[in-house]
C-alpha atoms as a PDB file:
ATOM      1  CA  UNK A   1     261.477 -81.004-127.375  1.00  0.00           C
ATOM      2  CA  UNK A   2     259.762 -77.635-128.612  1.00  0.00           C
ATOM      3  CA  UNK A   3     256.486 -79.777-129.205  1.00  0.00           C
ATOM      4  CA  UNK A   4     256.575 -81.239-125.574  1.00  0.00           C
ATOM      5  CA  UNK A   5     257.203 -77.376-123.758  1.00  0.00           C
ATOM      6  CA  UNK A   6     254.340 -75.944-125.900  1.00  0.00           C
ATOM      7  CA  UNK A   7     252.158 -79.131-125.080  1.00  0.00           C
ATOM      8  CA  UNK A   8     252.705 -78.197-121.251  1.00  0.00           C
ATOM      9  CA  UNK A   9     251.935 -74.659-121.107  1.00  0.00           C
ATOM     10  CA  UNK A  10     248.938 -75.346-122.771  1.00  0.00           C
ATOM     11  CA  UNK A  11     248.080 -77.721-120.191  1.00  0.00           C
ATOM     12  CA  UNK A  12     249.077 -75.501-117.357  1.00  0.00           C
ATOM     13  CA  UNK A  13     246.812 -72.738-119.355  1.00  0.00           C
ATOM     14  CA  UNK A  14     243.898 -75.211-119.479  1.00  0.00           C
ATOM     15  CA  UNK A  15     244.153 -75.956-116.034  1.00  0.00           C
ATOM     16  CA  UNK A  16     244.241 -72.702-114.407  1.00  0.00           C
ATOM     17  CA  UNK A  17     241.206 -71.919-116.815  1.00  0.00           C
ATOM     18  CA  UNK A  18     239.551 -74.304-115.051  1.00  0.00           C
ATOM     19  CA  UNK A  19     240.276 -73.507-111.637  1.00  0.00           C
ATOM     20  CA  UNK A  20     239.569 -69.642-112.608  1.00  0.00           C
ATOM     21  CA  UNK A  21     236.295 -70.690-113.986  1.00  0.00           C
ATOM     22  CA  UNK A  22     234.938 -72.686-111.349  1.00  0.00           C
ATOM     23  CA  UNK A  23     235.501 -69.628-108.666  1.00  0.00           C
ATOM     24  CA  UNK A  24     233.006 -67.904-110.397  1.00  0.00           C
ATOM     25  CA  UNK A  25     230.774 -70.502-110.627  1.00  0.00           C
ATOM     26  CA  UNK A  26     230.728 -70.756-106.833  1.00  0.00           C
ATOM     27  CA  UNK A  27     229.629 -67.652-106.264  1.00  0.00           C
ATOM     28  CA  UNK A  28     225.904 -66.676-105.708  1.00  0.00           C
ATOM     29  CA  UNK A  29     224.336 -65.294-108.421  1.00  0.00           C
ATOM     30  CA  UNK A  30     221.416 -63.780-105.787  1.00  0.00           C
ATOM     31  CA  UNK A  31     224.671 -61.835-103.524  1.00  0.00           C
ATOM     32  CA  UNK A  32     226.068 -60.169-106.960  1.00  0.00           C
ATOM     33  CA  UNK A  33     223.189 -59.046-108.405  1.00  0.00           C
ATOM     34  CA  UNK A  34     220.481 -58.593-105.372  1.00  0.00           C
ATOM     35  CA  UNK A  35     219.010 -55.440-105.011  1.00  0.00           C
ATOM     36  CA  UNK A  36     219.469 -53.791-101.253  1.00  0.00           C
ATOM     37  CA  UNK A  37     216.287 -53.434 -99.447  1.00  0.00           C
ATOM     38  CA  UNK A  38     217.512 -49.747 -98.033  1.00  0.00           C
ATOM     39  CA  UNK A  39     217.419 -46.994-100.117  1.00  0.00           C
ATOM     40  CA  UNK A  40     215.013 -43.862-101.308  1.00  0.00           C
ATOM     41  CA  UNK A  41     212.155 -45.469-102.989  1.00  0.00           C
ATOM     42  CA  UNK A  42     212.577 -48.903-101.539  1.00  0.00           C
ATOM     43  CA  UNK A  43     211.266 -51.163 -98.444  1.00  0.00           C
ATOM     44  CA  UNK A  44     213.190 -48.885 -95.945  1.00  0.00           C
ATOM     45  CA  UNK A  45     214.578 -45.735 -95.613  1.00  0.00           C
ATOM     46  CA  UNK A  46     215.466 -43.547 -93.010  1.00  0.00           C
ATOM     47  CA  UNK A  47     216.711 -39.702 -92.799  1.00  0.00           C
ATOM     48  CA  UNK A  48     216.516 -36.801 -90.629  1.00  0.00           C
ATOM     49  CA  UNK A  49     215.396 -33.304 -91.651  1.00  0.00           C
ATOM     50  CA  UNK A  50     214.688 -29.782 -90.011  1.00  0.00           C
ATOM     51  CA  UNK A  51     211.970 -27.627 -90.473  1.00  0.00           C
ATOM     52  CA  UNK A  52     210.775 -24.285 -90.005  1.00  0.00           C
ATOM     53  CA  UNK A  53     206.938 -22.919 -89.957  1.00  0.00           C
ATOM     54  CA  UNK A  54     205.021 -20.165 -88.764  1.00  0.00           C
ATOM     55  CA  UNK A  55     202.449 -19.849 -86.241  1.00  0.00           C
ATOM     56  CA  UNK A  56     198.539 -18.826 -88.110  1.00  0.00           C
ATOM     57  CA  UNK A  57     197.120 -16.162 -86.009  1.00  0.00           C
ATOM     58  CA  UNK A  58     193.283 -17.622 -85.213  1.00  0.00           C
ATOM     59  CA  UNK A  59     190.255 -15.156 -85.153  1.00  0.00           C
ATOM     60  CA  UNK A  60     188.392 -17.624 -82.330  1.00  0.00           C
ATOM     61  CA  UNK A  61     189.095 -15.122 -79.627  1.00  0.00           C
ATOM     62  CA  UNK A  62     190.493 -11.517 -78.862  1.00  0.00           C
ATOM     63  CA  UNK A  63     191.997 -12.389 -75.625  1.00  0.00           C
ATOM     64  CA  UNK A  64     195.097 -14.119 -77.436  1.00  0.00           C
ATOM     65  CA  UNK A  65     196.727 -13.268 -80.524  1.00  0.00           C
ATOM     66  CA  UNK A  66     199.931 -13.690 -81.787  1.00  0.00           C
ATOM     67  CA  UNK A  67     202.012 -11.737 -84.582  1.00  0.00           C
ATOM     68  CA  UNK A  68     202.719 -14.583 -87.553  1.00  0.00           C
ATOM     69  CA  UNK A  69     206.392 -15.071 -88.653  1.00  0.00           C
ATOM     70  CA  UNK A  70     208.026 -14.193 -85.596  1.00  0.00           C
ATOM     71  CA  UNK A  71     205.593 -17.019 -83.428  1.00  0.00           C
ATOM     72  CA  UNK A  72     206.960 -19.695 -85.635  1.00  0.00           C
ATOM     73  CA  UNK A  73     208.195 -23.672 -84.589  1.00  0.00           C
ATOM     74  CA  UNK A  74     211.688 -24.849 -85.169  1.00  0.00           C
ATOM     75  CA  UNK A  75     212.393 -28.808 -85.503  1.00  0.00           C
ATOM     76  CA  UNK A  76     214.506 -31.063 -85.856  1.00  0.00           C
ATOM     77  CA  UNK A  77     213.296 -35.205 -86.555  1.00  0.00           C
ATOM     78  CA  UNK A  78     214.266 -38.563 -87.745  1.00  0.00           C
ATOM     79  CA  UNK A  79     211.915 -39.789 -90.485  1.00  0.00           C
ATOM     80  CA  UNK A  80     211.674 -43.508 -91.178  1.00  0.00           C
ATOM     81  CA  UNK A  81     209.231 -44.924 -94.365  1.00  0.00           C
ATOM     82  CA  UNK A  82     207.987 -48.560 -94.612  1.00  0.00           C
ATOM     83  CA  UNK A  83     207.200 -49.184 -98.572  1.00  0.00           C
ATOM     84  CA  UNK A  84     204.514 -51.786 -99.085  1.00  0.00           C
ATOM     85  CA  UNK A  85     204.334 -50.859-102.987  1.00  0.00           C
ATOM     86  CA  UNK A  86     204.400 -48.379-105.485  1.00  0.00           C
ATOM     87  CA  UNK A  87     201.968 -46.088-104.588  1.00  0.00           C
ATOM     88  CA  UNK A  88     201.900 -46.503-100.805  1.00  0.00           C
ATOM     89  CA  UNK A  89     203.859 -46.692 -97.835  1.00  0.00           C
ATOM     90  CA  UNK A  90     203.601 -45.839 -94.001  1.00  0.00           C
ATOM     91  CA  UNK A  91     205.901 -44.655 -91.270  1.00  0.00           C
ATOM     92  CA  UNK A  92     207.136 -43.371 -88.348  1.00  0.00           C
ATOM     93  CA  UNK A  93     208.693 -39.656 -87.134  1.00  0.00           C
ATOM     94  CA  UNK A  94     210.631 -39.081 -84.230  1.00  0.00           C
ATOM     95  CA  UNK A  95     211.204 -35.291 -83.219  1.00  0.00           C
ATOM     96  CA  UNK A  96     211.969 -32.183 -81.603  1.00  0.00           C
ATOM     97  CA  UNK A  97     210.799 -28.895 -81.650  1.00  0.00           C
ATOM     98  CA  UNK A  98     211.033 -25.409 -79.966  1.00  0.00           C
ATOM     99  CA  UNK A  99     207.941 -23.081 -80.740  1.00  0.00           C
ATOM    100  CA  UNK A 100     207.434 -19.744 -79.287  1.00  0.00           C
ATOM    101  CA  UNK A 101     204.526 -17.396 -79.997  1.00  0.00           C
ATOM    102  CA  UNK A 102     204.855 -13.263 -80.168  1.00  0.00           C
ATOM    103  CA  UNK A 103     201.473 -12.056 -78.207  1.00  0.00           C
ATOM    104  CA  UNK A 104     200.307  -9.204 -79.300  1.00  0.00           C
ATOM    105  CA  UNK A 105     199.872  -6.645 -76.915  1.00  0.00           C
ATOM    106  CA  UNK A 106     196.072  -4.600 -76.555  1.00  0.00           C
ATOM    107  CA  UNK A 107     193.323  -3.749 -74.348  1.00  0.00           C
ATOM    108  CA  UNK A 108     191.691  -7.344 -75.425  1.00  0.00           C
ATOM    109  CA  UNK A 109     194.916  -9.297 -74.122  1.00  0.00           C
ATOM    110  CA  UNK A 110     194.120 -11.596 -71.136  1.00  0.00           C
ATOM    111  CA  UNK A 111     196.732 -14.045 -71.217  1.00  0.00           C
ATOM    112  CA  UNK A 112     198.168 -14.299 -68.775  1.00  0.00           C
ATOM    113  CA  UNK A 113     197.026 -11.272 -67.799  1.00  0.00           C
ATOM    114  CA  UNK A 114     195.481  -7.650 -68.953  1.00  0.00           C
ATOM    115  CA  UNK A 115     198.892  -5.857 -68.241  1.00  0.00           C
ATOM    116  CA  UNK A 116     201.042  -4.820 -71.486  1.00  0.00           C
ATOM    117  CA  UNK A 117     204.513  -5.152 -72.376  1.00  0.00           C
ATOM    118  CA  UNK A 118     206.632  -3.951 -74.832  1.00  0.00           C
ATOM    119  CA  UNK A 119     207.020  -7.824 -75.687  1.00  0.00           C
ATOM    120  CA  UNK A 120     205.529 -10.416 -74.520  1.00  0.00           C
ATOM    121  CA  UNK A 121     206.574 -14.591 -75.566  1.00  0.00           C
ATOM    122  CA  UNK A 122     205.616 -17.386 -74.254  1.00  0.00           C
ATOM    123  CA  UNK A 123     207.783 -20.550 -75.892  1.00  0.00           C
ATOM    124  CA  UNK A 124     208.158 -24.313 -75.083  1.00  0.00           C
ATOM    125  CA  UNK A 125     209.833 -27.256 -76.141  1.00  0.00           C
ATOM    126  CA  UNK A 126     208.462 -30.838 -77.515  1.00  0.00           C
ATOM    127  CA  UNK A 127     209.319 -34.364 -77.824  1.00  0.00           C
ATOM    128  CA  UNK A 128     206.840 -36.069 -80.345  1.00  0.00           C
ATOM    129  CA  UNK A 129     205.746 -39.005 -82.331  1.00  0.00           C
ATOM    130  CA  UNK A 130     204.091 -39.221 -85.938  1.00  0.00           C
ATOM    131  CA  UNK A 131     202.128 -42.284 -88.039  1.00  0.00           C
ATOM    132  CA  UNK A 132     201.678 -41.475 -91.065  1.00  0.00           C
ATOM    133  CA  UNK A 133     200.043 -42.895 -94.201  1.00  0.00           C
ATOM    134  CA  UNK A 134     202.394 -41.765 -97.559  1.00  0.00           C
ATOM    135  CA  UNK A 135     201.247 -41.886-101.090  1.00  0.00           C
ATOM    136  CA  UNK A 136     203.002 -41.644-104.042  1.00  0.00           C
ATOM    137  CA  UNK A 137     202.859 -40.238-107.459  1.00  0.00           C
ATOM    138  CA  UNK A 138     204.532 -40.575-110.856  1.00  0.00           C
ATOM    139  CA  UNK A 139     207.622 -42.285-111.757  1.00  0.00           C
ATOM    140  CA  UNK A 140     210.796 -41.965-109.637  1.00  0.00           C
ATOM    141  CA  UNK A 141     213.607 -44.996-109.631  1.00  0.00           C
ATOM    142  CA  UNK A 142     215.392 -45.023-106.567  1.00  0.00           C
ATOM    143  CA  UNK A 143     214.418 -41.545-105.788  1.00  0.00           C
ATOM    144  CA  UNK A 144     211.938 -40.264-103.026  1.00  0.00           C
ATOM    145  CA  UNK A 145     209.845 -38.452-105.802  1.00  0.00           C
ATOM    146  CA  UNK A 146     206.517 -36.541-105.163  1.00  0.00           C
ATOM    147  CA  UNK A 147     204.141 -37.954-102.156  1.00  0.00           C
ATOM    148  CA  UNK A 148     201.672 -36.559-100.130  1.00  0.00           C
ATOM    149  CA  UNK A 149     201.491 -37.829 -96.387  1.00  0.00           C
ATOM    150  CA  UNK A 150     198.529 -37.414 -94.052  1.00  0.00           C
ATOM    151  CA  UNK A 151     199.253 -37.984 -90.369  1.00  0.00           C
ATOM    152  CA  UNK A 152     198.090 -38.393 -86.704  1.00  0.00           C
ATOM    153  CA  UNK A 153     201.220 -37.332 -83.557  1.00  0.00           C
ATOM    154  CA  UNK A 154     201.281 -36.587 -80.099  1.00  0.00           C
ATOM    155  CA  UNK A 155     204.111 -34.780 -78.038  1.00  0.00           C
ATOM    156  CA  UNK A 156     205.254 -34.117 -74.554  1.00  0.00           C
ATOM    157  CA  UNK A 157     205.969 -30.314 -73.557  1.00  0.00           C
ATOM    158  CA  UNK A 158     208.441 -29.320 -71.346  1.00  0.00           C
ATOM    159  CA  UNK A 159     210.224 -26.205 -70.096  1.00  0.00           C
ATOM    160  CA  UNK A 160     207.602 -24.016 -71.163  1.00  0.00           C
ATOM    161  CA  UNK A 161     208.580 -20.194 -70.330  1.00  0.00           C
ATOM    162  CA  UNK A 162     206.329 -16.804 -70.483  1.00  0.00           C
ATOM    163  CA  UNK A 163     209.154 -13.907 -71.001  1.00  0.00           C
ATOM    164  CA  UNK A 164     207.948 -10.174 -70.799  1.00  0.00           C
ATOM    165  CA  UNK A 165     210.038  -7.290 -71.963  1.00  0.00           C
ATOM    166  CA  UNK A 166     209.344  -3.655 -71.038  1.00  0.00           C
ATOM    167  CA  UNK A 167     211.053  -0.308 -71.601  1.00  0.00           C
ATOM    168  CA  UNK A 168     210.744   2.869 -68.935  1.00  0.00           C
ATOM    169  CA  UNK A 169     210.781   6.443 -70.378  1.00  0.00           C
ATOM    170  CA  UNK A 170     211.389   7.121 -66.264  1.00  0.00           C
ATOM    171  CA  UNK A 171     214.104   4.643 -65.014  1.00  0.00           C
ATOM    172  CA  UNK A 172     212.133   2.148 -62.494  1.00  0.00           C
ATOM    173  CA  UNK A 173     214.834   1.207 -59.601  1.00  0.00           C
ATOM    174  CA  UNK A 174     217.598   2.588 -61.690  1.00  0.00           C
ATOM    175  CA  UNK A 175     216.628   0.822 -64.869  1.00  0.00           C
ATOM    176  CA  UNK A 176     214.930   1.734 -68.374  1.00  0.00           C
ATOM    177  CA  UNK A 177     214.385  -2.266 -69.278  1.00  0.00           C
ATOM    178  CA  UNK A 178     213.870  -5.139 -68.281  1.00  0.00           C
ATOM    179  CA  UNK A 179     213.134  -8.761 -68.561  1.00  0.00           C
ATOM    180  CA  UNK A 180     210.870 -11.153 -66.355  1.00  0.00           C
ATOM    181  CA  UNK A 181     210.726 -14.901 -67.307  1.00  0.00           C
ATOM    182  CA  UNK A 182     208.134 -17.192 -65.494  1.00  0.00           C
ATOM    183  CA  UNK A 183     209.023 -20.862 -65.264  1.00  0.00           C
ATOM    184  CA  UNK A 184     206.960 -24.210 -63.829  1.00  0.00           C
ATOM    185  CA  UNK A 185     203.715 -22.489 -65.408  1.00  0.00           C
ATOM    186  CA  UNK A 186     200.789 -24.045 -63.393  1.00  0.00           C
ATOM    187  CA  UNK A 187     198.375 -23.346 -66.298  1.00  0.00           C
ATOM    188  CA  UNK A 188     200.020 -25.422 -69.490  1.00  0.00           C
ATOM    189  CA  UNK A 189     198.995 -29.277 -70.064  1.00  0.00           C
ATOM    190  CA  UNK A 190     201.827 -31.758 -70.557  1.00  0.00           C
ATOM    191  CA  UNK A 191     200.242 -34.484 -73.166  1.00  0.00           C
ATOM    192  CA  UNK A 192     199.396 -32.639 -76.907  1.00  0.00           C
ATOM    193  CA  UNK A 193     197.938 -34.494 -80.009  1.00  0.00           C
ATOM    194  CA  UNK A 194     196.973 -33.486 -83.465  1.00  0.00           C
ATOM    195  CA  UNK A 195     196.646 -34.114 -87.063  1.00  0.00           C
ATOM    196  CA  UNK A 196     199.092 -33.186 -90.182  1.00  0.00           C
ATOM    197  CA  UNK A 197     199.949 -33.249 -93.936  1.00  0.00           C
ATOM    198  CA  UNK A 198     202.981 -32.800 -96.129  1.00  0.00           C
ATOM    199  CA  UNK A 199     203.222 -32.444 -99.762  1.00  0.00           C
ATOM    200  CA  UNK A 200     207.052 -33.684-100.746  1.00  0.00           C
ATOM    201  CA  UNK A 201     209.234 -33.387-103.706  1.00  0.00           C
ATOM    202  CA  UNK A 202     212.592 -35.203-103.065  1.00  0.00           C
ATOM    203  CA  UNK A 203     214.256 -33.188-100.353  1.00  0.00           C
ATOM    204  CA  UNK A 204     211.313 -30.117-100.327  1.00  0.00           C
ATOM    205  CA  UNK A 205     208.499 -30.884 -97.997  1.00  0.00           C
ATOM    206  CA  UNK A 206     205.832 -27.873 -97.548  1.00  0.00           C
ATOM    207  CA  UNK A 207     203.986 -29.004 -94.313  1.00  0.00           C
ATOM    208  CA  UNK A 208     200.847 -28.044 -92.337  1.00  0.00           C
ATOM    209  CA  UNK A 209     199.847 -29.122 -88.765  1.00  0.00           C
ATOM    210  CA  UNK A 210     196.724 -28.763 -86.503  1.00  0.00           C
ATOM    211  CA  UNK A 211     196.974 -29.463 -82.449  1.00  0.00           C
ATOM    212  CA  UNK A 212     193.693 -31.004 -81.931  1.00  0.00           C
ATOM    213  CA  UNK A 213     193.937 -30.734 -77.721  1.00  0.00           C
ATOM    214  CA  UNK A 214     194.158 -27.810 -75.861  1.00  0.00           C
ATOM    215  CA  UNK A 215     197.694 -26.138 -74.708  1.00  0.00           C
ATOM    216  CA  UNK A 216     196.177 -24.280 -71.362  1.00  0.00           C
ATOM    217  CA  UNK A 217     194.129 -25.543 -68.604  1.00  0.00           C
ATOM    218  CA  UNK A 218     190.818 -24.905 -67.452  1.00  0.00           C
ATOM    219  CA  UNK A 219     192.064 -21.563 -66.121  1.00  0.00           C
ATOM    220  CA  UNK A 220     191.808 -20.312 -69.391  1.00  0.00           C
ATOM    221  CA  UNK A 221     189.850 -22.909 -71.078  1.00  0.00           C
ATOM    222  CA  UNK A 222     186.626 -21.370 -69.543  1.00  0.00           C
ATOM    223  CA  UNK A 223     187.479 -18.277 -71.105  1.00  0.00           C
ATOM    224  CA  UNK A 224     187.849 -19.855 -74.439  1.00  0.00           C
ATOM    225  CA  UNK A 225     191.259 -18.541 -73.986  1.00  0.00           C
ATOM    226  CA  UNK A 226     194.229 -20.357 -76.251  1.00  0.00           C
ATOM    227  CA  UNK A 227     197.335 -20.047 -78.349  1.00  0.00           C
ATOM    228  CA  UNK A 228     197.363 -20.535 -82.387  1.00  0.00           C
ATOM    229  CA  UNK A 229     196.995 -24.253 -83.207  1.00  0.00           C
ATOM    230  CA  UNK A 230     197.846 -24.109 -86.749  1.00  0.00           C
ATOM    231  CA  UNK A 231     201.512 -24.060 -87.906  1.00  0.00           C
ATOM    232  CA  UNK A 232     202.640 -24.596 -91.408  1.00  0.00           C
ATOM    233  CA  UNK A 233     206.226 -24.431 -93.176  1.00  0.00           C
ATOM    234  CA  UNK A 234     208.745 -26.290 -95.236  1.00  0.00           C
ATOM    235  CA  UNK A 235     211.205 -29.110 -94.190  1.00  0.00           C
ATOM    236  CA  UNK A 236     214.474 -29.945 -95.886  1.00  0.00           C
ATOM    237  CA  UNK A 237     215.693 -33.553 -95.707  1.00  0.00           C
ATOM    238  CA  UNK A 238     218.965 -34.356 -95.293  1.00  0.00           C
ATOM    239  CA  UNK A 239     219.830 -37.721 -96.948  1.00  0.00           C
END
């Protein structure tokens, strides 16, 4: 009797062994082990960052200059990266930015006019679009490593403002300051497009970019009349 109880729970073993085993065998190998497509340092990946730079004053003309640092461009984008192999990759940039420029204030200042203020700004906002070309260097497993991307973008600019500030040592209508912004400025073009690089460790980009069209009309075009084109800064990506 003892020999025909162990002889069936051996059975029932064996056959629940079987039915275990033959589970896993069902499964595909390719959805347990398969490496996801998404990721830092594979086909796609996509993250959004913000960045800060400052404004390069530009020795081109007196008639505009601009105090570096405090004319600076704040942004905000969504960064996505195509990898085609080890080394290289391409992709697109979606973003934001608000960028304001400090004009100094001399006798040389024409823009928008000769008059001086105790501060003059004139800021604006942008919608833009970046392809760019990335390529990699040295090792980094499914990190975004060290790169270097060169670019080409265009934006849209709206709102731009021109805001003057001014102090009276006699009180003009009762006041000692004041503050006069212009809006719908007849002499700013809508469509901008320039060139751009960024050197990238990880999270840490340090990034330079050039607006290769002009900002201002021909009202002060033909007075070779325009504000800094150069802005470079750093970026920090949030993954």
């Amino acid at each position: 009797m003892k020999k025909i109880i162990l002889f069936s729970f051996i059975i029932t073993g064996l056959i629940f062994s079987t039915f275990a085993q033959q589970a896993l065998l069902d499964e595909k190998p390719e959805t347990l082990y398969s490496v996801s497509k998404k990721g830092k340092n594979r086909t796609h990946y996509t993250h959004f960052y913000f960045g800060f730079g400052s404004y390069v004053d530009q020795p081109e003309t007196d008639a505009l200059k601009i105090v570096p640092v405090l004319s600076n461009q704040t942004s905000l984008g969504l960064r996505y990266k195509l990898k085609f192999c080890n080394f290289y990759a391409w992709g697109l940039d979606m973003n934001w930015s608000f960028n304001r420029q400090y004009i100094k204030q001399n006798s040389t200042n024409f823009f928008p006019d000769s008059l001086s203020h105790k501060k003059e700004i004139f800021s604006y906002h942008t919608l833009g679009l970046e392809y760019y070309n990335r390529f990699n260097f040295g090792k980094r497993g499914n990190m975004i490593g060290k790169y270097l991307d060169l670019g080409v973008w265009g934006n849209w600019m709206f709102s731009p403002k021109h805001t003057f500030r001014d102090t009276y040592d006699d009180p003009f209508l009762g006041a000692q300051k004041s503050k006069t912004t212009l809006t719908s400025l007849n002499y700013t073009t809508d469509l901008h497009w320039g060139v751009g690089a960024r050197v990238g460790f990880n999270r840490w980009v340090i990034f330079g970019k050039y607006r290769m069209s002009e900002l201002l009309n021909s009202k002060f075009q033909s007075q070779n009349i325009e504000p800094s084109k150069l802005v470079v800064g750093v970026e920090i990506g949030f993954f």
